[in-house]
N, C-alpha and C. Protein backbone atom coordinates (compact mmCIF):
# COMPACT_ATOMS: atom_id res chain seq x y z
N UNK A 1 98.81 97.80 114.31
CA UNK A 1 98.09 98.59 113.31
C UNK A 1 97.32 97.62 112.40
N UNK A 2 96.06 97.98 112.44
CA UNK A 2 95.25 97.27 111.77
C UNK A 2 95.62 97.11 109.79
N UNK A 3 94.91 96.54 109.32
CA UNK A 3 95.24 96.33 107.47
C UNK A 3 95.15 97.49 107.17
N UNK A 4 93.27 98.08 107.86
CA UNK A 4 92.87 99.11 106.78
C UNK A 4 93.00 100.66 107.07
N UNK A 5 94.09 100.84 108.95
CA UNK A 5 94.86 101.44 109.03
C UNK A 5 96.30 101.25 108.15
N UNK A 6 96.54 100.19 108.26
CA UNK A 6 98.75 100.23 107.40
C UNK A 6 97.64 101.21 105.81
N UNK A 7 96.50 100.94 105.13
CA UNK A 7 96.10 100.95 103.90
C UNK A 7 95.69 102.66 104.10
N UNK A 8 95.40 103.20 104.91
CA UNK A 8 94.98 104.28 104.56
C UNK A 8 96.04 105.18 105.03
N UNK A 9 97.32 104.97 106.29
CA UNK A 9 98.60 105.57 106.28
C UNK A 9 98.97 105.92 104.46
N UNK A 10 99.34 104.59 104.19
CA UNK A 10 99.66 104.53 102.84
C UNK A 10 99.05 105.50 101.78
N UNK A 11 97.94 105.55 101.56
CA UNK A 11 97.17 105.77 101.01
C UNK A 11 97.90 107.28 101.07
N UNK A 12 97.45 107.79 102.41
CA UNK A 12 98.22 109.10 102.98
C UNK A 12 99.63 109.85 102.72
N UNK A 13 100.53 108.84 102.68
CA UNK A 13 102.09 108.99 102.30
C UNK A 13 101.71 109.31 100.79
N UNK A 14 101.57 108.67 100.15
CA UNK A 14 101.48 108.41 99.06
C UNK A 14 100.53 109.59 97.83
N UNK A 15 99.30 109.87 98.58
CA UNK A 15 99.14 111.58 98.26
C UNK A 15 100.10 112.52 98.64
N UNK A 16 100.56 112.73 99.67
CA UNK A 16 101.27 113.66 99.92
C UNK A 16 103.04 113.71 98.77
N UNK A 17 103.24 112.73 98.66
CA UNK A 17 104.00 112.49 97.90
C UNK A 17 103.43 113.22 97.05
N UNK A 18 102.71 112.58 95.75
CA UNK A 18 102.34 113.44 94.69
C UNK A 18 101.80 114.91 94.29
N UNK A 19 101.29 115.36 95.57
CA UNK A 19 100.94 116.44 95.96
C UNK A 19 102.28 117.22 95.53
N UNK A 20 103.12 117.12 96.41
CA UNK A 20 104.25 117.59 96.90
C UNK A 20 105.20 117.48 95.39
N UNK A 21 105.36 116.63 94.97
CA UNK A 21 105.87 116.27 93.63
C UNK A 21 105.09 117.22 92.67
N UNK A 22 103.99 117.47 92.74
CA UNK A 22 103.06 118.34 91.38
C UNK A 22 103.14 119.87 91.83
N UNK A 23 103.30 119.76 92.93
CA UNK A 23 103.39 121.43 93.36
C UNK A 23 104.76 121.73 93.14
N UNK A 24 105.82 120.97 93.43
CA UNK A 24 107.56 121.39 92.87
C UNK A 24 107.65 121.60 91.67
N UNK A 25 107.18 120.76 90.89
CA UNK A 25 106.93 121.04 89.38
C UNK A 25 106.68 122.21 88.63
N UNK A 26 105.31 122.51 89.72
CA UNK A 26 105.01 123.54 89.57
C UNK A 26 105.18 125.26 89.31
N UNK A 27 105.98 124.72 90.76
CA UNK A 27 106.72 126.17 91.41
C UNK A 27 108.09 126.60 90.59
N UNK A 28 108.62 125.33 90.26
CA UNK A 28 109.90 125.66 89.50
C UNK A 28 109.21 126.00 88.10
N UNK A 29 108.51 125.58 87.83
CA UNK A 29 108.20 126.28 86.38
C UNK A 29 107.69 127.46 86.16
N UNK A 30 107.21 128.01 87.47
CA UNK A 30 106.16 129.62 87.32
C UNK A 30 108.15 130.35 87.69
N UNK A 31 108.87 130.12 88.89
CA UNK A 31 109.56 130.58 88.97
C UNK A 31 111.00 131.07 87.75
N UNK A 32 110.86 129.85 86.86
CA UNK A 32 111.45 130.20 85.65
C UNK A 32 111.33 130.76 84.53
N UNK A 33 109.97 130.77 84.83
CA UNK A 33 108.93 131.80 83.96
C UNK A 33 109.44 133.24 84.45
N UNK A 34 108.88 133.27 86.10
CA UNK A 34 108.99 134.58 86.66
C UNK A 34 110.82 134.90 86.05
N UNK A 35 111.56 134.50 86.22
CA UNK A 35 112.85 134.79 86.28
C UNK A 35 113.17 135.43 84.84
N UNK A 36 112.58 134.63 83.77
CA UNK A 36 112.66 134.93 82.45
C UNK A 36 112.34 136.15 82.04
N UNK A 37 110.90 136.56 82.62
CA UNK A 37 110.17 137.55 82.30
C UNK A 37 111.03 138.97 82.96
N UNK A 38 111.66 138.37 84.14
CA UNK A 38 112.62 139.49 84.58
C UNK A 38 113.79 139.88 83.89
N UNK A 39 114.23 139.08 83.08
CA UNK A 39 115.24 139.41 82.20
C UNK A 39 115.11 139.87 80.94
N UNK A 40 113.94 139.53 80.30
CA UNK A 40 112.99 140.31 79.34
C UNK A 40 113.04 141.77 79.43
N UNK A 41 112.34 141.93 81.07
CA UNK A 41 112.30 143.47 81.15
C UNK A 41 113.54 144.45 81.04
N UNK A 42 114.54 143.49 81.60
CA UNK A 42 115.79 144.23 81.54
C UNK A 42 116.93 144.34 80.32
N UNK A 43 116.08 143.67 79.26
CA UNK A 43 116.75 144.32 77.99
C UNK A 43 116.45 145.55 77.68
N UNK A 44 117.59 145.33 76.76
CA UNK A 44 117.70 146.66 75.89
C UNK A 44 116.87 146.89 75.01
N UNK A 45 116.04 147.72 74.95
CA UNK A 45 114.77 148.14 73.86
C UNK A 45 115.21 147.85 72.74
N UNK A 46 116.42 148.03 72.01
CA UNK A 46 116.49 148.04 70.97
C UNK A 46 116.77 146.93 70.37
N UNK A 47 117.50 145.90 71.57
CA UNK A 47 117.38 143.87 71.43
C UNK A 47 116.03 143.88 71.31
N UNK A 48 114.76 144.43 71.71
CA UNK A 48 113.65 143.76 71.67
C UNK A 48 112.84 144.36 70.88
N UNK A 49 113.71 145.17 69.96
CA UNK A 49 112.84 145.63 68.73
C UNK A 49 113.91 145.16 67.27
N UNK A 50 114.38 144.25 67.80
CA UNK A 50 115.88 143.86 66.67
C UNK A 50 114.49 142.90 65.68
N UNK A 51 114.63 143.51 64.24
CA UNK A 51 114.29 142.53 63.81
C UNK A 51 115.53 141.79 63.05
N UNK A 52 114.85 140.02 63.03
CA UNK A 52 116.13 139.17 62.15
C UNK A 52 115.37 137.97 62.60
N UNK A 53 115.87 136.73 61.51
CA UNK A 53 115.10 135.83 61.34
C UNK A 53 115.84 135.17 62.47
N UNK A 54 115.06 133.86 63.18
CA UNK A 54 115.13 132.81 63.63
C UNK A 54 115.92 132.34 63.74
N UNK A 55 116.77 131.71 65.08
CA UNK A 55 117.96 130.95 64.65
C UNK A 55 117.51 129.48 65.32
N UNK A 56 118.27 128.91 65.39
CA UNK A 56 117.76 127.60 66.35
C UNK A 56 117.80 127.49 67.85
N UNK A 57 118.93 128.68 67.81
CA UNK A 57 118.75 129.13 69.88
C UNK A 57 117.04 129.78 69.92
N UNK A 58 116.98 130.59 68.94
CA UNK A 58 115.58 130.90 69.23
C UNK A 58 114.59 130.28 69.44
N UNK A 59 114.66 129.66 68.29
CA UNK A 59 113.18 128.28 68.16
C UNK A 59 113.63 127.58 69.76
N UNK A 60 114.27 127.29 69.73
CA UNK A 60 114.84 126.13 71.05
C UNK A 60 114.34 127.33 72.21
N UNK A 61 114.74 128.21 72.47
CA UNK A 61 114.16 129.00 73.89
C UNK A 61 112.99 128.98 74.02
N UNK A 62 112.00 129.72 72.35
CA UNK A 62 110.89 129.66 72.85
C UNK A 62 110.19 128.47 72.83
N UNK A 63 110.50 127.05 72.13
CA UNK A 63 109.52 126.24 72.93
C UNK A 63 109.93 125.65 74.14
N UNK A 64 110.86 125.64 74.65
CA UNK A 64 111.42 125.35 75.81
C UNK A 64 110.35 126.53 76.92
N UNK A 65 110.19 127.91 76.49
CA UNK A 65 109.47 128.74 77.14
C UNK A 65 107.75 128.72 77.26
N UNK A 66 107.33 128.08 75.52
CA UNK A 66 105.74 127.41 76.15
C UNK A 66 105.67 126.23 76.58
N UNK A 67 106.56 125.17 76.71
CA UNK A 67 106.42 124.19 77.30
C UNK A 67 106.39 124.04 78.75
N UNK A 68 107.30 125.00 79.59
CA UNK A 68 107.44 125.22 80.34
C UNK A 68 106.20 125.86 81.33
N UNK A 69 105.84 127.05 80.34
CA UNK A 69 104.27 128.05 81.00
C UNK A 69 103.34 127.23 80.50
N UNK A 70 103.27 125.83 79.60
CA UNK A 70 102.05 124.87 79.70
C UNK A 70 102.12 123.80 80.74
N UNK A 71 103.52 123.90 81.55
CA UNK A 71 103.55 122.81 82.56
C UNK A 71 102.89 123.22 84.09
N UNK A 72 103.32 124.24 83.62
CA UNK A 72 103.03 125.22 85.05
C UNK A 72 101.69 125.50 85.09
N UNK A 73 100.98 126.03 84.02
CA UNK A 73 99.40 126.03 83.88
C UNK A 73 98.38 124.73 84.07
N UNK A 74 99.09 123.72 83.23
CA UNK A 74 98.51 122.96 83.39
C UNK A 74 98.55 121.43 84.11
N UNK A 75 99.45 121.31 84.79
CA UNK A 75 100.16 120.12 85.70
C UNK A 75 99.01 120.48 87.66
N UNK A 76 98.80 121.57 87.56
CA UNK A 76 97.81 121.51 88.75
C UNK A 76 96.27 121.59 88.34
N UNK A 77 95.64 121.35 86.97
CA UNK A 77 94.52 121.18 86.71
C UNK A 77 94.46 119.27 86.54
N UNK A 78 95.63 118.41 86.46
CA UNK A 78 95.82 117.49 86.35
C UNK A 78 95.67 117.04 87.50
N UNK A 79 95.94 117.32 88.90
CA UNK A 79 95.89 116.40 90.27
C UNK A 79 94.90 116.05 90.57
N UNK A 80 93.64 116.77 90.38
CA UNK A 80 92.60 115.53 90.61
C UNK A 80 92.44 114.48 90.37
N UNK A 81 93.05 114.37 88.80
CA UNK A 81 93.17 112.75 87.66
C UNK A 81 94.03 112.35 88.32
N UNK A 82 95.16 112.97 88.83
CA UNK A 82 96.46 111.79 89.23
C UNK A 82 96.15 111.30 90.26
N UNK A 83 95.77 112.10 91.47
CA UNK A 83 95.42 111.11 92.45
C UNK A 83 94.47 110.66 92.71
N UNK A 84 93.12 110.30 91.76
CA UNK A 84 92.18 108.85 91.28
C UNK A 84 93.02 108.07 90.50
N UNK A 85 94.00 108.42 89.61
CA UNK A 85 94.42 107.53 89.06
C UNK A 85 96.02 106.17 90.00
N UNK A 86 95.98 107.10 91.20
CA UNK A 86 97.06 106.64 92.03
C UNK A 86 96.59 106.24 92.87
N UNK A 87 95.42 106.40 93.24
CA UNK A 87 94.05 105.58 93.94
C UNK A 87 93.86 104.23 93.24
N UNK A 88 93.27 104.32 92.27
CA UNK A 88 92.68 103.09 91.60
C UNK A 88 94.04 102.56 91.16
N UNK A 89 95.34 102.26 91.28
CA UNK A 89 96.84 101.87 90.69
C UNK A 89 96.77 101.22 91.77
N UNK A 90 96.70 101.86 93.46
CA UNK A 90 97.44 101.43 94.25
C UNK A 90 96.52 100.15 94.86
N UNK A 91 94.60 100.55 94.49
CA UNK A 91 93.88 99.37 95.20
C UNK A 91 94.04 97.91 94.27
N UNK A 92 94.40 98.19 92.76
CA UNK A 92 94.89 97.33 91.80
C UNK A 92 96.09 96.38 92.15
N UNK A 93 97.12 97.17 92.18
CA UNK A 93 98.57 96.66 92.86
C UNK A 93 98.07 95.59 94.06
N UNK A 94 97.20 96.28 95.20
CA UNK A 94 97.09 95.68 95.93
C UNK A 94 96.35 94.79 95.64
N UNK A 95 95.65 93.97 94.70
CA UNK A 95 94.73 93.22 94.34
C UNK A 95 95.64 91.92 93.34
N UNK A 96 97.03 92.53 92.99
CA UNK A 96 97.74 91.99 92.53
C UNK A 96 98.39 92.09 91.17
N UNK A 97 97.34 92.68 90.59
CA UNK A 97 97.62 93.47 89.40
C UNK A 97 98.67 93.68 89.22
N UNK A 98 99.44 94.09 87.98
CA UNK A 98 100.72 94.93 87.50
C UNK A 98 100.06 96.18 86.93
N UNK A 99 100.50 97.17 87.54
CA UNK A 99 99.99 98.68 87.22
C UNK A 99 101.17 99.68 87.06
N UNK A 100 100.97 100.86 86.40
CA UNK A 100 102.61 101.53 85.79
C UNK A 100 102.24 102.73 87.16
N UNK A 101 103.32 103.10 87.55
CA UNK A 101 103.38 104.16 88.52
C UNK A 101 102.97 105.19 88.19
N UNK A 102 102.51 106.30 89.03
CA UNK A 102 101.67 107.42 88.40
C UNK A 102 102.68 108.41 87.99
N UNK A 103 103.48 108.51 88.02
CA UNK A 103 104.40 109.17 87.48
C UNK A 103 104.27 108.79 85.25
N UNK A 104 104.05 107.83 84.96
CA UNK A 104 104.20 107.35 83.43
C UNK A 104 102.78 108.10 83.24
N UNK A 105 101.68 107.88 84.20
CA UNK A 105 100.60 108.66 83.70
C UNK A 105 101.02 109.76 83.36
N UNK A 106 100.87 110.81 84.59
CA UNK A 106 101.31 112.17 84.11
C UNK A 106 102.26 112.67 83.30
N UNK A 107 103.24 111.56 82.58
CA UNK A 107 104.41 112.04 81.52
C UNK A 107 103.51 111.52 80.31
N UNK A 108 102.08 110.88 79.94
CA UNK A 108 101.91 110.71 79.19
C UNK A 108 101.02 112.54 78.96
N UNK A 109 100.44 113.12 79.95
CA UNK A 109 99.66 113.86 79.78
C UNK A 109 100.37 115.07 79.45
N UNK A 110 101.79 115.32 80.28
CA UNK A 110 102.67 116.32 79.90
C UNK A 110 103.35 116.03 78.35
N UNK A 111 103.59 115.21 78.29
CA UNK A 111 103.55 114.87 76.34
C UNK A 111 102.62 115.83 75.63
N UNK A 112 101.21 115.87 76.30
CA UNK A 112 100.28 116.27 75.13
C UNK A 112 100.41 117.81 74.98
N UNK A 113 100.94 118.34 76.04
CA UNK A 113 100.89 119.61 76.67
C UNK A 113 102.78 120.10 75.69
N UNK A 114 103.41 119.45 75.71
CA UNK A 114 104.88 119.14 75.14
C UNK A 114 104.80 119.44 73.64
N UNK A 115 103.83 118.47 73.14
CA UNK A 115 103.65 118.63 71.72
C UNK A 115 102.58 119.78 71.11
N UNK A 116 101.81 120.21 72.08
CA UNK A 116 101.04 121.77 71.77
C UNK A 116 102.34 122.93 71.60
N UNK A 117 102.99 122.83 72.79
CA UNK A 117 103.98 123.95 72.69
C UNK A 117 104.63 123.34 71.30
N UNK A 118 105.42 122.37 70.86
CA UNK A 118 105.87 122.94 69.65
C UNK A 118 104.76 123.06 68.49
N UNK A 119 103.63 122.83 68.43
CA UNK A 119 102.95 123.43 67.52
C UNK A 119 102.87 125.53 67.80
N UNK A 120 102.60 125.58 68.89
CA UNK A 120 102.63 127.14 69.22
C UNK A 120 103.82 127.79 69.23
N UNK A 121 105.17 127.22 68.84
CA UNK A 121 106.36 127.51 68.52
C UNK A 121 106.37 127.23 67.34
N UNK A 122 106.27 126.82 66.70
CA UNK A 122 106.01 126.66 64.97
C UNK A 122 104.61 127.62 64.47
N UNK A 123 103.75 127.47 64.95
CA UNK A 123 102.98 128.46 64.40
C UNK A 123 103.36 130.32 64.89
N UNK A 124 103.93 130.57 66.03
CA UNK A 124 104.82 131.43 66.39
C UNK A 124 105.74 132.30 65.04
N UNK A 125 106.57 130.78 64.79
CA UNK A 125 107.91 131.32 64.13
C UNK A 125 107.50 131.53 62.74
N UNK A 126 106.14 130.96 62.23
CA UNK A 126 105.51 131.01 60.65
C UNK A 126 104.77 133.07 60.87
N UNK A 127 104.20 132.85 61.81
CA UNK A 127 103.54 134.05 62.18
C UNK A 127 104.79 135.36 61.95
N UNK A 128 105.87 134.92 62.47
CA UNK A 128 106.72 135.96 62.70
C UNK A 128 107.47 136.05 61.16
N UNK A 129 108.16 134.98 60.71
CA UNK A 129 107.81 135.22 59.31
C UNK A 129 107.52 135.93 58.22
N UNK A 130 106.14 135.42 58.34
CA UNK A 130 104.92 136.47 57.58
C UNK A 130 104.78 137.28 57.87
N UNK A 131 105.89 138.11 58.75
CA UNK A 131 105.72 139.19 58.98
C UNK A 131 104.10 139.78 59.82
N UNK A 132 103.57 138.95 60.27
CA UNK A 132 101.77 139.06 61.35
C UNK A 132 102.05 139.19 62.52
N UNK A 133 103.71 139.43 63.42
CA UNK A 133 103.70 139.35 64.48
C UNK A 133 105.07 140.64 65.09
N UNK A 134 104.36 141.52 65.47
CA UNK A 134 105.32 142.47 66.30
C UNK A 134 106.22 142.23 66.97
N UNK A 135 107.87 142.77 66.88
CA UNK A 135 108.45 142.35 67.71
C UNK A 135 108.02 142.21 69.24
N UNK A 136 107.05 142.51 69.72
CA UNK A 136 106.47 142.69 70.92
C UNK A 136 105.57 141.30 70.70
N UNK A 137 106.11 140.46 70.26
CA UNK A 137 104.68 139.29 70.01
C UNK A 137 102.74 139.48 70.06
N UNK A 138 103.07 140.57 69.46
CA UNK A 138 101.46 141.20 69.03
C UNK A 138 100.76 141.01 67.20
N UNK A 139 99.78 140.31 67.47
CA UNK A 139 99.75 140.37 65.84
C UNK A 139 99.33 141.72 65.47
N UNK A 140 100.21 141.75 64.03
CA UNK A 140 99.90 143.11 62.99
C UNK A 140 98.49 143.25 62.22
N UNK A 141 97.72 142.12 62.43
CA UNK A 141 96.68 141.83 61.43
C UNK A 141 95.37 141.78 63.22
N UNK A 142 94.94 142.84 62.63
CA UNK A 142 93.16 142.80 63.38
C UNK A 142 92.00 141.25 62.77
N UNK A 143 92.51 141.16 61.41
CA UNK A 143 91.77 139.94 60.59
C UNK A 143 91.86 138.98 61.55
N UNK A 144 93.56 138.58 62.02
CA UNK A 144 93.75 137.33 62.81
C UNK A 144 93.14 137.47 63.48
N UNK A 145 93.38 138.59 64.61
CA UNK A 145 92.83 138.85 66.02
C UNK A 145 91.37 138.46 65.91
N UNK A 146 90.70 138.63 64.94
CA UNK A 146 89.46 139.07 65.54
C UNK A 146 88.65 137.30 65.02
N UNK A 147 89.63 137.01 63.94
CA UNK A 147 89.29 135.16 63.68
C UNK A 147 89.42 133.98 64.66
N UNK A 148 90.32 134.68 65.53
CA UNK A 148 91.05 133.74 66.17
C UNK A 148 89.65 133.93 67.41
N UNK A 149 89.11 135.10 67.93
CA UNK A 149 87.98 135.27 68.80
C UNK A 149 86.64 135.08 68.22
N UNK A 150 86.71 134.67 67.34
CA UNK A 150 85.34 134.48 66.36
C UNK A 150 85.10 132.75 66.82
N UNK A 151 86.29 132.42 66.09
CA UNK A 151 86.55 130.44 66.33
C UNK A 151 86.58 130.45 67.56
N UNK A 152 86.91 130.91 68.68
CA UNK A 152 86.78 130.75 69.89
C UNK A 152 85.96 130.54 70.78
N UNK A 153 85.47 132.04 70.16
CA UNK A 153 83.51 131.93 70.61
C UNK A 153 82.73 130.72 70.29
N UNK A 154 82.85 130.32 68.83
CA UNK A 154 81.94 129.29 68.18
C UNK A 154 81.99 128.15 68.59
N UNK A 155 83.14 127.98 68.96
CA UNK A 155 83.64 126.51 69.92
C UNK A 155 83.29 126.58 71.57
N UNK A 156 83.18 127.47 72.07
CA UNK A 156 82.15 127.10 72.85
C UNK A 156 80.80 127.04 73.09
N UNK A 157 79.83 126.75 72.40
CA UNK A 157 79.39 126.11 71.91
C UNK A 157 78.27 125.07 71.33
N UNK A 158 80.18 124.07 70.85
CA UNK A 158 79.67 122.93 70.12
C UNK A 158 79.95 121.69 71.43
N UNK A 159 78.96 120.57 70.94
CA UNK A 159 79.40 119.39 71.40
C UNK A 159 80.37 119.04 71.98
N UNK A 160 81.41 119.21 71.29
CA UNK A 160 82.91 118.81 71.43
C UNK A 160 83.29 119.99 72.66
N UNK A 161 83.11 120.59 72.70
CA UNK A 161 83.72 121.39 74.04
C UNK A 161 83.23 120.68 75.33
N UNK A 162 81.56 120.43 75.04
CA UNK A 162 81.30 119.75 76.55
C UNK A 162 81.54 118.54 77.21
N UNK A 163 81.75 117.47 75.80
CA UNK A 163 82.44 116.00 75.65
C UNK A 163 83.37 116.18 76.67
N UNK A 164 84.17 117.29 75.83
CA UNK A 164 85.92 117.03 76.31
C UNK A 164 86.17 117.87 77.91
N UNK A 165 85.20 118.77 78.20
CA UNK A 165 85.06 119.15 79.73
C UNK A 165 84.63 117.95 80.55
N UNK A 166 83.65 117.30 80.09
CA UNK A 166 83.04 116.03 81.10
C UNK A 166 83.80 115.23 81.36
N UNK A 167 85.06 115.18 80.37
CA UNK A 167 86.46 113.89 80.45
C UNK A 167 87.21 114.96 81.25
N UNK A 168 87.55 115.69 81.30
CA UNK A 168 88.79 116.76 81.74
C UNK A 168 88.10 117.05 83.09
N UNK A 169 87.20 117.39 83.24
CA UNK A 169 86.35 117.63 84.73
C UNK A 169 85.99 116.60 85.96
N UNK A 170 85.85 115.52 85.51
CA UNK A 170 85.06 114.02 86.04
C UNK A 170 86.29 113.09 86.39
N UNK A 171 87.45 113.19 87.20
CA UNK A 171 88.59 112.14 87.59
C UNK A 171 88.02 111.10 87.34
N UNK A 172 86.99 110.45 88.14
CA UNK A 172 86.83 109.04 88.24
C UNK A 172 86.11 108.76 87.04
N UNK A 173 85.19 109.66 86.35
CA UNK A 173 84.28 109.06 85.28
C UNK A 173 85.46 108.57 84.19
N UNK A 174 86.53 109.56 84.02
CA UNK A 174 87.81 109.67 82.96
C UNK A 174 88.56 107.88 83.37
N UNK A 175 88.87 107.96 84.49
CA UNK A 175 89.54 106.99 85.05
C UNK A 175 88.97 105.72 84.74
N UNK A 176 87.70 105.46 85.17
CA UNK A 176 87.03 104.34 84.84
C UNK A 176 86.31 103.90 83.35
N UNK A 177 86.12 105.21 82.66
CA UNK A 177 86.15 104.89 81.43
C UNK A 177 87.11 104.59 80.55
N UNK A 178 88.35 104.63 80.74
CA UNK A 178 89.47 104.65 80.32
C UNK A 178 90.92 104.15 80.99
N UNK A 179 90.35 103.21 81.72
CA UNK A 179 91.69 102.68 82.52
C UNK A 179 92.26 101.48 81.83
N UNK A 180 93.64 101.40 82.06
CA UNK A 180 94.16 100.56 80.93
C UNK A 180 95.50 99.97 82.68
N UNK A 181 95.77 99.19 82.35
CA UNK A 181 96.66 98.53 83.64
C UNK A 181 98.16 98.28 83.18
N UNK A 182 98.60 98.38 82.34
CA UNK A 182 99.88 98.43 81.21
C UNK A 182 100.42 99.20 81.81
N UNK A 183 101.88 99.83 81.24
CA UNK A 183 102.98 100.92 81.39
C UNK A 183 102.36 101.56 80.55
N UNK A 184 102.26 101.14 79.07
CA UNK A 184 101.51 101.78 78.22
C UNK A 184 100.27 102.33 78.04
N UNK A 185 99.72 101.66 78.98
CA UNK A 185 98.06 102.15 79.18
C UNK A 185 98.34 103.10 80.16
N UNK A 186 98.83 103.08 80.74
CA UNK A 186 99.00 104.82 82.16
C UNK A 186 99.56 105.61 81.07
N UNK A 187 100.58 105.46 80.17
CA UNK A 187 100.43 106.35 79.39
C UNK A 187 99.95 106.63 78.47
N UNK A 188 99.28 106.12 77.34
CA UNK A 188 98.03 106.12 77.28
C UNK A 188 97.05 107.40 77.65
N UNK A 189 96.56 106.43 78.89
CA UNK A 189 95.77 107.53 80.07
C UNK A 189 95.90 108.48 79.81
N UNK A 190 96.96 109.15 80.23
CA UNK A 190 97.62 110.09 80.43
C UNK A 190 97.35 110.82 78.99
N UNK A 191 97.91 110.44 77.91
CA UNK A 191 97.91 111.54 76.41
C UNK A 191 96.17 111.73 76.39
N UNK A 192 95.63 110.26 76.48
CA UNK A 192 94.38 110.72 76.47
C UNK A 192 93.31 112.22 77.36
N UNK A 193 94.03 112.21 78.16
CA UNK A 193 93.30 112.83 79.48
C UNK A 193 93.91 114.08 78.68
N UNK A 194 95.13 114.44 78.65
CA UNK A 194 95.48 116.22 78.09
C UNK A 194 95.45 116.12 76.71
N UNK A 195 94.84 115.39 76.20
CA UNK A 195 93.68 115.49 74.74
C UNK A 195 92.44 116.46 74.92
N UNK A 196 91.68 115.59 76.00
CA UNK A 196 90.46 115.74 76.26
C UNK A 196 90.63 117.35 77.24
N UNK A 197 91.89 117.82 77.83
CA UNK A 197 92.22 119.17 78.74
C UNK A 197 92.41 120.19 77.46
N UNK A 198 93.05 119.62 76.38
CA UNK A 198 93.46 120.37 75.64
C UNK A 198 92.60 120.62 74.59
């Protein structure tokens, strides 16, 4: 077997690996979702119209629950980046380089996705609070609703939406503008990249 056959086997194993790794991820997280949502349905109406404040099992489920439906959403808009970024690691490595495994990338990017959910679990539990949020997690206030689609609209847009699509859209442009060869720089990478997703 020739070099740039053993190099493109490799190459081969080595997507499939991550492939395979981002889709398990995946699946277990929609499936725990799905599972959740099935047990949701099968309460008792009147558990899911209980009002009472917050406890820390609560806070703890639900960001455990958007972290989870942000992994699942967003861990397969990430594989294009991972495997340029496990591309350009592995022709590095092979060049001699010290490069961090693509795995530190993508835990830097699931970080960013990690730390949204507890902002959306904290802004959640302030919402609920203030009394702005139905036990059915619906806001009580049309004001919000209709602010929250106002800022929405307006932001797309501005500048900054198309910046951060051209980084979030473009693997290799992201990759090569921003490659760092560290442990720290893949992660790095990584927060950077679900900055620019987020």
């Amino acid at each position: 077997m020739s070099h740039a056959q053993s190099a493109w086997s490799v190459a081969r194993r080595d997507r499939a690996a991550i492939l395979t790794a981002l889709a398990g991820v995946t699946i277990l997280a929609w499936l725990y979702l799905i599972r959740t949502a099935g047990g949701m349905d099968s309460a008792e109406p009147m558990d899911m119209v209980r009002l009472r404040a917050w406890g820390s099992s609560d806070f703890l489920f639900i960001f455990l629950m958007w972290t989870i439906m942000m992994v699942g959403m967003m861990v397969p808009t990430a594989i294009p980046t991972t495997l340029v970024y496990s591309a350009v690691a592995r022709k590095a490595a092979g060049q001699g380089a010290v490069v961090a495994p693509t795995l530190v990338f993508v835990a830097g990017y699931v970080t960013v996705w990690t730390m949204f959910s507890l902002g959306a679990t904290l802004a959640q539990w302030g919402l609920d609070r203030a009394a702005l949020l139905s036990p059915m997690m619906v806001t009580t206030s049309p004001a919000i609703g209709a602010s929250l689609l106002i800022v929405a609209g307006l932001y797309q847009l501005t500048p900054l939406k198309r910046a951060c699509l051209s980084h979030c859209r473009s693997p290799a442009h992201f990759i090569s503008a921003h490659w760092r060869p560290s442990t720290s720089g893949a992660f790095r990478m990584g927060i950077e990249h679900g900055t620019y997703c987020l």
